[in-house]
N, C-alpha and C. Protein backbone atom coordinates (compact mmCIF):
# COMPACT_ATOMS: atom_id res chain seq x y z
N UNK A 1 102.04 122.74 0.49
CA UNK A 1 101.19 122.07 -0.48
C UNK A 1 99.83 121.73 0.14
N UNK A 2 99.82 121.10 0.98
CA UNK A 2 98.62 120.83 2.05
C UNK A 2 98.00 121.81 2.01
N UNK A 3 98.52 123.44 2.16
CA UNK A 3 97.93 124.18 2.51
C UNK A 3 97.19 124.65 1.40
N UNK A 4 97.55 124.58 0.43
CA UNK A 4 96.66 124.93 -0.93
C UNK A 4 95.52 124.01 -1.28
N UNK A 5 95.80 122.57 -0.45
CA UNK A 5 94.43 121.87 -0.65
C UNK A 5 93.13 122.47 0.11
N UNK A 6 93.88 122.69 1.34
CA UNK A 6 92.77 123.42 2.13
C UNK A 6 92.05 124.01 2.11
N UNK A 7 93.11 125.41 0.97
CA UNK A 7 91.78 126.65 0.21
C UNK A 7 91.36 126.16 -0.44
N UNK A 8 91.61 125.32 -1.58
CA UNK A 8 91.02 124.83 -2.18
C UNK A 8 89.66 124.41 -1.95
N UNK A 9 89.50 123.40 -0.71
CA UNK A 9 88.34 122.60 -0.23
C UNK A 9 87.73 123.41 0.60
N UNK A 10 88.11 125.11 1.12
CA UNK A 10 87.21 126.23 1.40
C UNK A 10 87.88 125.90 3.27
N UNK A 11 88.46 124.99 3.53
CA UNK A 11 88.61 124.50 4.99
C UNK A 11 89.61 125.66 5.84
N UNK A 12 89.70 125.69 7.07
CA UNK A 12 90.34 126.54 7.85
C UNK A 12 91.73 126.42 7.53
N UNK A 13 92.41 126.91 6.96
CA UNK A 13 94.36 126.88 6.95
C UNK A 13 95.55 127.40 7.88
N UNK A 14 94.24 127.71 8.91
CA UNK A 14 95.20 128.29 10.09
C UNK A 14 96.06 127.25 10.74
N UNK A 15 95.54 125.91 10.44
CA UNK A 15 96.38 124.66 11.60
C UNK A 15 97.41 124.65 10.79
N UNK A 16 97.44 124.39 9.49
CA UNK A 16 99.05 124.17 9.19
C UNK A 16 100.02 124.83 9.17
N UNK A 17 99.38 126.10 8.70
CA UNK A 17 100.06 127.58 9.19
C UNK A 17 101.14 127.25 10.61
N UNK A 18 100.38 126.73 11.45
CA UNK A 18 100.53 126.90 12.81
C UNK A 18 101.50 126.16 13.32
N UNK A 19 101.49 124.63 12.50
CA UNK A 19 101.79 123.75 12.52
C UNK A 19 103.59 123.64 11.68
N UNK A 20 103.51 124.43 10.99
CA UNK A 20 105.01 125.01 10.11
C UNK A 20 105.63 126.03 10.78
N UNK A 21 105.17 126.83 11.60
CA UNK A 21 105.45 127.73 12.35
C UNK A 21 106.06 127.58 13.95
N UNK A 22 105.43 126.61 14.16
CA UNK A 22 105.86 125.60 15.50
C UNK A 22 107.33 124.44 15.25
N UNK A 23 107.27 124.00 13.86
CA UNK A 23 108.02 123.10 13.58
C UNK A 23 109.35 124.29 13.52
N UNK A 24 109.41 125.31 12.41
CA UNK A 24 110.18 125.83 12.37
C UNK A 24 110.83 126.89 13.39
N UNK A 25 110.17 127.01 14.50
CA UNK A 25 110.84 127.63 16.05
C UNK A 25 111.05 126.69 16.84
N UNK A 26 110.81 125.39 16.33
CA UNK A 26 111.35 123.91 17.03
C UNK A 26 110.95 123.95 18.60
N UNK A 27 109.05 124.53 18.26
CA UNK A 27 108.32 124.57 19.50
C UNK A 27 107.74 123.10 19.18
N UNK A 28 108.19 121.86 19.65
CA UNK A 28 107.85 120.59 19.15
C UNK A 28 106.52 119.81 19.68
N UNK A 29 106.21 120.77 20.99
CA UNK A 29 105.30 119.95 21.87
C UNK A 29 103.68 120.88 21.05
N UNK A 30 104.48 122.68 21.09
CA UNK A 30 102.92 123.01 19.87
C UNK A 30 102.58 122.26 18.76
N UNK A 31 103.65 121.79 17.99
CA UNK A 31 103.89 120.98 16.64
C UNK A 31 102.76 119.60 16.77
N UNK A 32 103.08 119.50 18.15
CA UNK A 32 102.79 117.91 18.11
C UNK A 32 100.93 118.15 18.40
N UNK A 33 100.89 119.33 19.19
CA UNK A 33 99.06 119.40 19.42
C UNK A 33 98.75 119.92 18.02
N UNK A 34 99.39 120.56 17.10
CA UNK A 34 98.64 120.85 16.08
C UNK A 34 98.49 120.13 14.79
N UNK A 35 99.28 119.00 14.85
CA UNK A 35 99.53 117.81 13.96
C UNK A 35 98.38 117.09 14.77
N UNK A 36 97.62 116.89 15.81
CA UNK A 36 96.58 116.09 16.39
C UNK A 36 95.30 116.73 15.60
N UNK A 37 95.57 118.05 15.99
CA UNK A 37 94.48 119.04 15.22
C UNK A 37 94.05 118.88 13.73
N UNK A 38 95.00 119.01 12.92
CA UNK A 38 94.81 118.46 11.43
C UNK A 38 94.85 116.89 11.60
N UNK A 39 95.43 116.36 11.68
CA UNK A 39 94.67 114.85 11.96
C UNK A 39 93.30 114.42 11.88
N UNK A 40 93.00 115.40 12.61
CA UNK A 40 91.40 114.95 13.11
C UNK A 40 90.58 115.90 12.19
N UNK A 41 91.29 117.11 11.61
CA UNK A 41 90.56 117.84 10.38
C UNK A 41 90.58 116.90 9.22
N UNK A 42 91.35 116.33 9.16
CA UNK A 42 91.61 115.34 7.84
C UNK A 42 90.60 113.95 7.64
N UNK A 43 90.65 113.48 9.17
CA UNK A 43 89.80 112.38 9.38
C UNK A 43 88.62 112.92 9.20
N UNK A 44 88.61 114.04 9.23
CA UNK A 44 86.67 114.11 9.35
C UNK A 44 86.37 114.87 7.92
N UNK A 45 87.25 115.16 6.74
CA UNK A 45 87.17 115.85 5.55
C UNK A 45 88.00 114.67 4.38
N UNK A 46 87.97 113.92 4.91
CA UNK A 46 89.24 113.01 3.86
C UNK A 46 88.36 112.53 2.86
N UNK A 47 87.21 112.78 2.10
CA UNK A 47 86.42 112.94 1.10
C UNK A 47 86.86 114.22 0.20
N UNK A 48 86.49 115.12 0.89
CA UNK A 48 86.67 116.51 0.37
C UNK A 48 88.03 116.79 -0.14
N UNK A 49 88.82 117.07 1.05
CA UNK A 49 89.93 117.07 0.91
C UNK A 49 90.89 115.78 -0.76
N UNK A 50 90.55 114.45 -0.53
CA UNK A 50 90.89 113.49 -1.63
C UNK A 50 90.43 114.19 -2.72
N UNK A 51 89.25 114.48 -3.09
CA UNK A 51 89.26 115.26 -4.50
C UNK A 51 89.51 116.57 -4.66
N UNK A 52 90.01 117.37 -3.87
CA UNK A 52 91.08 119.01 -4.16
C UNK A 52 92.43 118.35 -4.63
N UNK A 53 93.18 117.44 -4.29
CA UNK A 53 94.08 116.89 -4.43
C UNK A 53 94.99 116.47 -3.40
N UNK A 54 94.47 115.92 -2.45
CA UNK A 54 95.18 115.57 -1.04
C UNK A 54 95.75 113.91 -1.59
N UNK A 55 96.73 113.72 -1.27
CA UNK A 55 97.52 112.42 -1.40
C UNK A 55 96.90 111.41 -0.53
N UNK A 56 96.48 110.48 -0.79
CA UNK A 56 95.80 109.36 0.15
C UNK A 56 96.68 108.59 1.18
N UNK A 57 98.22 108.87 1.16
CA UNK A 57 98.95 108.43 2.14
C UNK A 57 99.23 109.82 2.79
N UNK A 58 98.59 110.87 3.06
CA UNK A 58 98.49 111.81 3.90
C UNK A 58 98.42 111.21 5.04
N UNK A 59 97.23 110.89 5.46
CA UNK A 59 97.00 110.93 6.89
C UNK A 59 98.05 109.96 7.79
N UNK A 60 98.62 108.48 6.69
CA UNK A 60 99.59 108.01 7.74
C UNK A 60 100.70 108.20 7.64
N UNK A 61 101.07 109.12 6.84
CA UNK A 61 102.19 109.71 6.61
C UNK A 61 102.21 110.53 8.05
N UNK A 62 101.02 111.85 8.21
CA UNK A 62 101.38 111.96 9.55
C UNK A 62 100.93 111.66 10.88
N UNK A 63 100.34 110.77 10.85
CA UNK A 63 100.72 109.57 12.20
C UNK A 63 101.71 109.08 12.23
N UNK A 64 102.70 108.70 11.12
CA UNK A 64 104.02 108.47 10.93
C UNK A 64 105.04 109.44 11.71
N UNK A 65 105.12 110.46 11.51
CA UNK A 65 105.99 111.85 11.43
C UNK A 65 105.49 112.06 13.55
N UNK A 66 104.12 111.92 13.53
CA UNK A 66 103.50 112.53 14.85
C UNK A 66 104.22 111.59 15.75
N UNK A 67 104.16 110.41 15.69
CA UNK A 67 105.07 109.46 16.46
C UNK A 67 106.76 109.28 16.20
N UNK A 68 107.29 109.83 15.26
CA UNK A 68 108.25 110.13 15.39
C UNK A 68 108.79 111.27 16.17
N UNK A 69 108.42 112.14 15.92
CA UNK A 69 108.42 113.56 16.60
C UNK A 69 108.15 113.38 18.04
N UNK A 70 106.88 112.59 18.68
CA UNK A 70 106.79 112.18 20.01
C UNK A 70 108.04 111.69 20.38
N UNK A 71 108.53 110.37 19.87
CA UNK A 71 109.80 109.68 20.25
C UNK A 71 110.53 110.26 20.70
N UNK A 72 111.14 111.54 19.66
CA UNK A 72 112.33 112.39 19.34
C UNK A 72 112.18 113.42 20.92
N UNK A 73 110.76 113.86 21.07
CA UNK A 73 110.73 114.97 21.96
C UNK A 73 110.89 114.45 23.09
N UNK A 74 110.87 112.82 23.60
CA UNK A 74 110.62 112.06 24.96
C UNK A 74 111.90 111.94 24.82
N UNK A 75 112.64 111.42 23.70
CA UNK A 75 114.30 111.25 24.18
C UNK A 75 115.02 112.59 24.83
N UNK A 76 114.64 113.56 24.02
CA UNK A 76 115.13 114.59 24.40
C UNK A 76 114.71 115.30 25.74
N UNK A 77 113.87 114.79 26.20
CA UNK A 77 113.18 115.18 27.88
C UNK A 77 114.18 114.52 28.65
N UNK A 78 114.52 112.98 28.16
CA UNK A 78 115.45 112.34 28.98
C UNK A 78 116.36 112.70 29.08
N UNK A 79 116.76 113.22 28.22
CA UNK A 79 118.74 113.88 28.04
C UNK A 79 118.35 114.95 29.08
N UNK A 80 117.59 115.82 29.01
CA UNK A 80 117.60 117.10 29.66
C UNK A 80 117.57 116.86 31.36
N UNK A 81 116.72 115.43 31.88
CA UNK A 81 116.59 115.42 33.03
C UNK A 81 117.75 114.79 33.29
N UNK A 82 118.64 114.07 32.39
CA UNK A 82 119.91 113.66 32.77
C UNK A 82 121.04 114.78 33.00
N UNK A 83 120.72 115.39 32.45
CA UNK A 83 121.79 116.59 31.99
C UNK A 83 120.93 117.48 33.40
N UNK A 84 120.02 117.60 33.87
CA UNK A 84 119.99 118.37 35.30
C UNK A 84 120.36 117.27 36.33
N UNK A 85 120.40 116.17 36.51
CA UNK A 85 120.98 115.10 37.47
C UNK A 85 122.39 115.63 38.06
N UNK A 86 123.04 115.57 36.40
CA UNK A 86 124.59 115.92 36.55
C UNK A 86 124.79 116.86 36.91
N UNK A 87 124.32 118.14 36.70
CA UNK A 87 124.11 119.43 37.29
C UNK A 87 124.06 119.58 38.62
N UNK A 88 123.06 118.89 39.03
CA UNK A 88 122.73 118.68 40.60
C UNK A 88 124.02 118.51 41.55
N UNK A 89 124.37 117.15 40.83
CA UNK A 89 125.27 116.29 41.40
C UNK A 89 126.92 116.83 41.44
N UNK A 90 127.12 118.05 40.36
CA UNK A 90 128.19 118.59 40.25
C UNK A 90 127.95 120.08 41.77
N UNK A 91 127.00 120.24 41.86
CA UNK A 91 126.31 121.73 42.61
C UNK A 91 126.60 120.97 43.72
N UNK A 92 126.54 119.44 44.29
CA UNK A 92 126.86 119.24 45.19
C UNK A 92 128.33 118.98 45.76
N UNK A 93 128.74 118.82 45.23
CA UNK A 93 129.76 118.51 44.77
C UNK A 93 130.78 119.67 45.21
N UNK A 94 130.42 120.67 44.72
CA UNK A 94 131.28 121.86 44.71
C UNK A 94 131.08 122.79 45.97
N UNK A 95 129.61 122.53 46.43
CA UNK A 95 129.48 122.21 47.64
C UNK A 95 129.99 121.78 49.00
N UNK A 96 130.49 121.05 48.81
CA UNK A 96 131.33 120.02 49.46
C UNK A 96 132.81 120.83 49.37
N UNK A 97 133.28 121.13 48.52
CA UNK A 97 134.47 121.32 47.97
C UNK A 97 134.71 122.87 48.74
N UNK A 98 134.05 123.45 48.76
CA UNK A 98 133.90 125.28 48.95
C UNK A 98 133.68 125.22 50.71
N UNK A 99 133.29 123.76 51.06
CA UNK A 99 133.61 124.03 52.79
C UNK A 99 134.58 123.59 53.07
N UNK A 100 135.14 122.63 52.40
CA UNK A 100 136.39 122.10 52.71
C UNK A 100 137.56 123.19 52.70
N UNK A 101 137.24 123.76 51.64
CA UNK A 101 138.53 124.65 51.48
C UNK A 101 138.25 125.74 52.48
N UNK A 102 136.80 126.22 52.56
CA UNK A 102 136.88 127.23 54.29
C UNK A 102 136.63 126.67 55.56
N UNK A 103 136.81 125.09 55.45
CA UNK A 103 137.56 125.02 56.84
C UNK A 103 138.98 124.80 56.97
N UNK A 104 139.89 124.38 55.96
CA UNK A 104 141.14 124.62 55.67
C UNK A 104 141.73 125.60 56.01
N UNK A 105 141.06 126.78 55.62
CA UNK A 105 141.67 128.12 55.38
C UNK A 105 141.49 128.78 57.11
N UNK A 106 140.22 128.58 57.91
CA UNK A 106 139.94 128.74 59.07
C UNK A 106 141.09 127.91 59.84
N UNK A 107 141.25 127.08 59.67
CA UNK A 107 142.29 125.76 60.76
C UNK A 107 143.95 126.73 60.43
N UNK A 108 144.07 126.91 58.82
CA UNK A 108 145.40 127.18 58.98
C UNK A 108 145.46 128.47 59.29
N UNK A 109 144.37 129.63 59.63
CA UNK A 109 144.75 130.99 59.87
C UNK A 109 144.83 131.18 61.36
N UNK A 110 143.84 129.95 61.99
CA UNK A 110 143.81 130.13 63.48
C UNK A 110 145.03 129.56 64.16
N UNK A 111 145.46 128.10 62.75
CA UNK A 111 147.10 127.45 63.62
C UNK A 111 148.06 128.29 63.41
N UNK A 112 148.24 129.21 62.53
CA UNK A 112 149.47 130.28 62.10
C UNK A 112 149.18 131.50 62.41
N UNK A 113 147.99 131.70 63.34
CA UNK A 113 147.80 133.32 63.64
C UNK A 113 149.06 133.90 64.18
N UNK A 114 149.17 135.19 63.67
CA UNK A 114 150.40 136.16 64.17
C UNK A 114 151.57 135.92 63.41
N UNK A 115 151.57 134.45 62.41
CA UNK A 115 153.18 134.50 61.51
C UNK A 115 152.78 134.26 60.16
N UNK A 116 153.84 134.60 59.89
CA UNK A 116 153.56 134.90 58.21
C UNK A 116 153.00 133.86 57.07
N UNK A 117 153.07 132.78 57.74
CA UNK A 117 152.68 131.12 56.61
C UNK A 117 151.14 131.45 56.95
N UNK A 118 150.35 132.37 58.01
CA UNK A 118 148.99 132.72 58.02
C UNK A 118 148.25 133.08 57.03
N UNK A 119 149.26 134.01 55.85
CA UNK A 119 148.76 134.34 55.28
C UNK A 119 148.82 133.68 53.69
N UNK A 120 149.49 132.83 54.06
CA UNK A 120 148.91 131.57 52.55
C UNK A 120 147.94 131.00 52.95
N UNK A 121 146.96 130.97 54.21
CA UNK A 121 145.94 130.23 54.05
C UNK A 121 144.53 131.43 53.78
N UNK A 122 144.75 131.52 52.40
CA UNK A 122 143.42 132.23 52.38
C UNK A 122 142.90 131.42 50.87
N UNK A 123 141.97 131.64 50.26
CA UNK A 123 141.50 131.26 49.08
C UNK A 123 142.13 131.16 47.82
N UNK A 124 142.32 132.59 47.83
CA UNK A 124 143.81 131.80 46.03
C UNK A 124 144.64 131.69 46.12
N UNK A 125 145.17 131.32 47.32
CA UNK A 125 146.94 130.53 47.80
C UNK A 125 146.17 129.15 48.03
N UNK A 126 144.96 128.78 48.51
CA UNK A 126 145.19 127.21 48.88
C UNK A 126 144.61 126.52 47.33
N UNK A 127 144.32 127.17 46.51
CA UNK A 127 143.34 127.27 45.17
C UNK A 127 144.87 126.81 44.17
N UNK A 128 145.53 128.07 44.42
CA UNK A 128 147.07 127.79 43.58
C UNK A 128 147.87 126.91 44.06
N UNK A 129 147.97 126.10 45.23
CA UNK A 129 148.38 124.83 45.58
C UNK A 129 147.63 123.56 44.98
N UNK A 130 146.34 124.15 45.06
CA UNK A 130 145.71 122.11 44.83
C UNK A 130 146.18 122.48 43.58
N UNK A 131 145.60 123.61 42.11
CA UNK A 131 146.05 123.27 40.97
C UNK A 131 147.77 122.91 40.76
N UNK A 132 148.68 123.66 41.55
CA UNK A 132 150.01 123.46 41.53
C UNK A 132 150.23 122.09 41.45
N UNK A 133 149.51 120.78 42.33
CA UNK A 133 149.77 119.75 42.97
C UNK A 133 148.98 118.61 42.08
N UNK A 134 148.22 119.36 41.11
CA UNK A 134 147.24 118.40 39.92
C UNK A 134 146.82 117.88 41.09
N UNK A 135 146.24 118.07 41.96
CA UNK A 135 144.95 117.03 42.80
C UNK A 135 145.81 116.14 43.57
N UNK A 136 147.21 115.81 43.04
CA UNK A 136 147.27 114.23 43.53
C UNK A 136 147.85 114.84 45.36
N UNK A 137 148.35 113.44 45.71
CA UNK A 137 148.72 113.51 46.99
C UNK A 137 148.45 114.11 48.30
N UNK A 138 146.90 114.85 48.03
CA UNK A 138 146.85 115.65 49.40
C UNK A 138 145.51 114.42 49.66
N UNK A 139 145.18 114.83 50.95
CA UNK A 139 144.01 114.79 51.74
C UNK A 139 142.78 114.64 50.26
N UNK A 140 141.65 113.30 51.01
CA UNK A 140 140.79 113.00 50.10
C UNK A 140 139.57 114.04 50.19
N UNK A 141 139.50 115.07 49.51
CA UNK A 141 138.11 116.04 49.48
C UNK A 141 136.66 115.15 49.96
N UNK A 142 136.07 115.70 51.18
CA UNK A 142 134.29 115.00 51.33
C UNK A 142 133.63 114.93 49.94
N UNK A 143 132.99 114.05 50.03
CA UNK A 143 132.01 114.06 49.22
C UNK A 143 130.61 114.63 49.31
N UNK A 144 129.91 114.59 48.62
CA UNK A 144 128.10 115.60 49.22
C UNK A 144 127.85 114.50 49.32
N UNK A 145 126.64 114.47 50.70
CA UNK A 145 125.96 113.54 50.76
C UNK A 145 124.21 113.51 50.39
């Protein structure tokens, strides 16, 4: 609708274009520079524009929407750097976990070299024990530091 005021008032229609196009590939941070862009087209035409037929609660309608959308895109920065924290913290983690089990596997091939219990200490025999054992009762895994 906006956009028909625009031809109307002879003005450039590429921002909203741009601006619907960004919203709808939920590119939010283009959204948000091109909602600044018409903003400031509006502020400086809101004569012109009011008599094509522009609604007079336009403009804080979107200062409304622009600060919502900010909000929305900062929460969602937070989730994401939370959500790489945990990431991190799991990478270390497993880390930790993947030496433990090859120094396990080193200790029990060098204490059983030459007999046959040697050869349960390799990777998916000590792998099919911890799951066999649900975690509980063995030795406490390092932690990353």
């Amino acid at each position: 609708m906006f956009q028909i005021v625009l031809k109307k008032s002879g003005l450039e229609t590429a921002v909203a274009s741009v601006v619907l196009k960004n919203i709808s590939t939920r590119n939010i941070e283009g959204a948000l520079v091109n909602i600044k862009s018409m903003g400031q087209l509006i502020t400086a035409n809101t004569t012109l524009l009011s008599s094509k037929g522009m609604k007079a609660t336009l403009p804080s309608t979107l200062a409304t929407k622009f600060d919502e959308l900010t909000n929305l895109s900062n929460q969602q920065n937070e989730i994401m750097k939370e959500r790489k924290t945990l990431t991190d913290d799991n990478k270390g983690s497993y880390v930790a976990l993947k030496a433990f089990i090859a120094d396990v596997r080193k200790i029990g091939k060098t204490l059983y070299q030459g007999e046959v219990k040697a050869d349960e200490y390799n990777v998916t025999k000590l792998l099919t024990k911890l799951h066999s054992s649900g975690g509980k009762g063995g030795t406490n895994l390092p932690t990353s530091a």
